[in-house]
Each structure stands twice: as structure tokens, then as C-alpha cells.
Protein backbone atom coordinates (compact mmCIF):
# COMPACT_ATOMS: atom_id res chain seq x y z
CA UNK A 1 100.94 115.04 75.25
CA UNK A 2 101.04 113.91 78.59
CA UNK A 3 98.72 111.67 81.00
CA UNK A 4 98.01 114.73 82.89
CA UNK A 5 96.61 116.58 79.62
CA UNK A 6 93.80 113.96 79.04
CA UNK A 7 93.84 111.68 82.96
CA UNK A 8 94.98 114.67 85.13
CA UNK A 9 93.42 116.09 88.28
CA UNK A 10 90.79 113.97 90.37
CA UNK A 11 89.92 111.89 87.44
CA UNK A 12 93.62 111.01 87.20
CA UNK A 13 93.48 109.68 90.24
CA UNK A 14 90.22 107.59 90.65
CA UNK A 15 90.78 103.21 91.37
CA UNK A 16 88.56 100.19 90.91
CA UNK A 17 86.30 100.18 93.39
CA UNK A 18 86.32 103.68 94.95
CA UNK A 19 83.17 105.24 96.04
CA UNK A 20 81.93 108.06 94.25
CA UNK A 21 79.15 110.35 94.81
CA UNK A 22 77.20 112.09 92.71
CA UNK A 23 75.46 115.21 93.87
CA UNK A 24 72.95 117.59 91.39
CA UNK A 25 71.22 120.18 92.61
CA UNK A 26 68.37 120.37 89.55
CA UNK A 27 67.38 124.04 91.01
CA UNK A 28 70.68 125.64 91.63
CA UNK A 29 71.98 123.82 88.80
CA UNK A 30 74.82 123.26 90.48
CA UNK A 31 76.64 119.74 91.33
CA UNK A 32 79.76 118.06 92.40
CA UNK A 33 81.68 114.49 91.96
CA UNK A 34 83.27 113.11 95.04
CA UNK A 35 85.17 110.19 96.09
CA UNK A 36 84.00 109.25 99.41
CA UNK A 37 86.42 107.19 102.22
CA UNK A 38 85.03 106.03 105.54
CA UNK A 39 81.79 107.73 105.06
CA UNK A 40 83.43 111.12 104.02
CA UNK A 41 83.71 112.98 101.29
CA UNK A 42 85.80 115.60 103.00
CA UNK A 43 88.37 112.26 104.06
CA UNK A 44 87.83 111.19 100.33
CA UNK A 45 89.01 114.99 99.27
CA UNK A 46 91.78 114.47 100.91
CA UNK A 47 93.11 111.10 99.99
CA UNK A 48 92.49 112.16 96.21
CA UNK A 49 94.92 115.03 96.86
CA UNK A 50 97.58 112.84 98.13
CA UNK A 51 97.22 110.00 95.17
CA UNK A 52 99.57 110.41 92.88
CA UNK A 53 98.64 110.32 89.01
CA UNK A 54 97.87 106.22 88.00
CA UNK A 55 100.64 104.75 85.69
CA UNK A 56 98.78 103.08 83.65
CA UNK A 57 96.73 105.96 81.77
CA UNK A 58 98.38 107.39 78.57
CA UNK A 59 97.22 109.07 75.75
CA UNK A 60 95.72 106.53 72.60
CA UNK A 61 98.08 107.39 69.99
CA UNK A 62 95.56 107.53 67.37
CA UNK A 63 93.82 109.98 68.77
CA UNK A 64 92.72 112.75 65.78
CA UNK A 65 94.50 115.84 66.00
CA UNK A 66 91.27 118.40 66.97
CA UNK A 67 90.55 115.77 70.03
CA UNK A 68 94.22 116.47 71.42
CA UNK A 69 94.07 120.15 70.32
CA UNK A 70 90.68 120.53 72.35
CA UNK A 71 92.15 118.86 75.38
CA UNK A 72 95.60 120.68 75.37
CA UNK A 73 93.37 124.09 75.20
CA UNK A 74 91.01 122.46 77.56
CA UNK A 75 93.79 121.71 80.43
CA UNK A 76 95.32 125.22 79.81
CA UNK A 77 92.30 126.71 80.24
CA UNK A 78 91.72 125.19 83.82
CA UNK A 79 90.82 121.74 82.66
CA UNK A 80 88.43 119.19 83.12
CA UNK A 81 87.33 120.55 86.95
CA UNK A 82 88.00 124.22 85.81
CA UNK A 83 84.38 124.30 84.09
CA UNK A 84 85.25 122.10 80.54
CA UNK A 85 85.11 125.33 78.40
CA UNK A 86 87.82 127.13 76.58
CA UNK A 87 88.92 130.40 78.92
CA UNK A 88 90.68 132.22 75.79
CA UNK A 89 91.80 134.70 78.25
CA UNK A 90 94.14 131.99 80.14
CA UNK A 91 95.07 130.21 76.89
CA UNK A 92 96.61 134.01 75.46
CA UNK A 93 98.20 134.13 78.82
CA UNK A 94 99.80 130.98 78.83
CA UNK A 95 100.76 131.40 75.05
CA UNK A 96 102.51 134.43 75.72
């Protein structure tokens, strides 16, 4: 399994000491994550986009079996940022 399957996307990405938001709307029950540069998320957005993956995150090679299963199906199914459910529909697609 790769980095990306477990440390991909934004989270993939994050350093010591970056600035991250945290914003929950309790009514909407909606909320978003963001890393925030010179006062910005939007600048923050777009740094994270040009990071490239860290080096130093790898997958524990003792992880059990069903915790790599559920993040391989996880990360084909739009991973971590894609809503941290299983889309079957995208898995089938990807399988075939």
C-alpha cells in the first residue's frame, strides 16, 4: 500500500507548525479543515496544492488486514476528503 492510500491528499501534506482552521457550522451541519498562510485560507488552499506528499509518512507494517482493506476501499471510493464512506458504486467501477 502506498503513503498516498493512508497520508494522501491535504492530510498528506500538512507540517509542524502550520495553521489550521477549523470551521463547523452546528446548523447546516456542515464544516471544513483549512490550512491558513498569511491570514488566508484561500493562499493556504493553494500552497497545500502545490506541496508535494511528505517523505516521511508510510504505512505501519503491522497494520491488521481489515484496517488496510478499509482504507484501500476508502481512497478508491474518493478518500479521506471524498466524505470517509464506502461509494460501492466507484469501488465496482474501479474494480472493473
Amino acid at each position: 500500500m502506498t503513503p498516498e492510500a493512508l497520508a494522501g491528499g491535504p492530510l498528506g501534506k500538512v507540517r509542524e507548525g502550520d495553521q489550521i482552521e477549523i470551521v463547523i457550522d452546528r446548523v447546516k451541519l456542515e464544516g471544513s479543515v483549512n490550512l491558513v498562510m498569511d491570514g488566508s485560507a484561500e493562499v493556504g488552499s493553494r500552497e497545500l496544492a502545490a506541496r508535494p506528499l511528505r517523505d516521511d509518512l508510510v504505512h505501519d507494517p503491522a497494520l491488521p488486514d481489515a484496517t488496510r482493506l478499509w482504507a484501500v476501499l476508502q481512497d478508491a471510493s474518493g478518500g479521506t476528503w471524498g466524505g470517509c464512506v464506502f461509494d460501492v458504486d466507484a469501488i465496482a467501477s474501479k474494480l472493473k
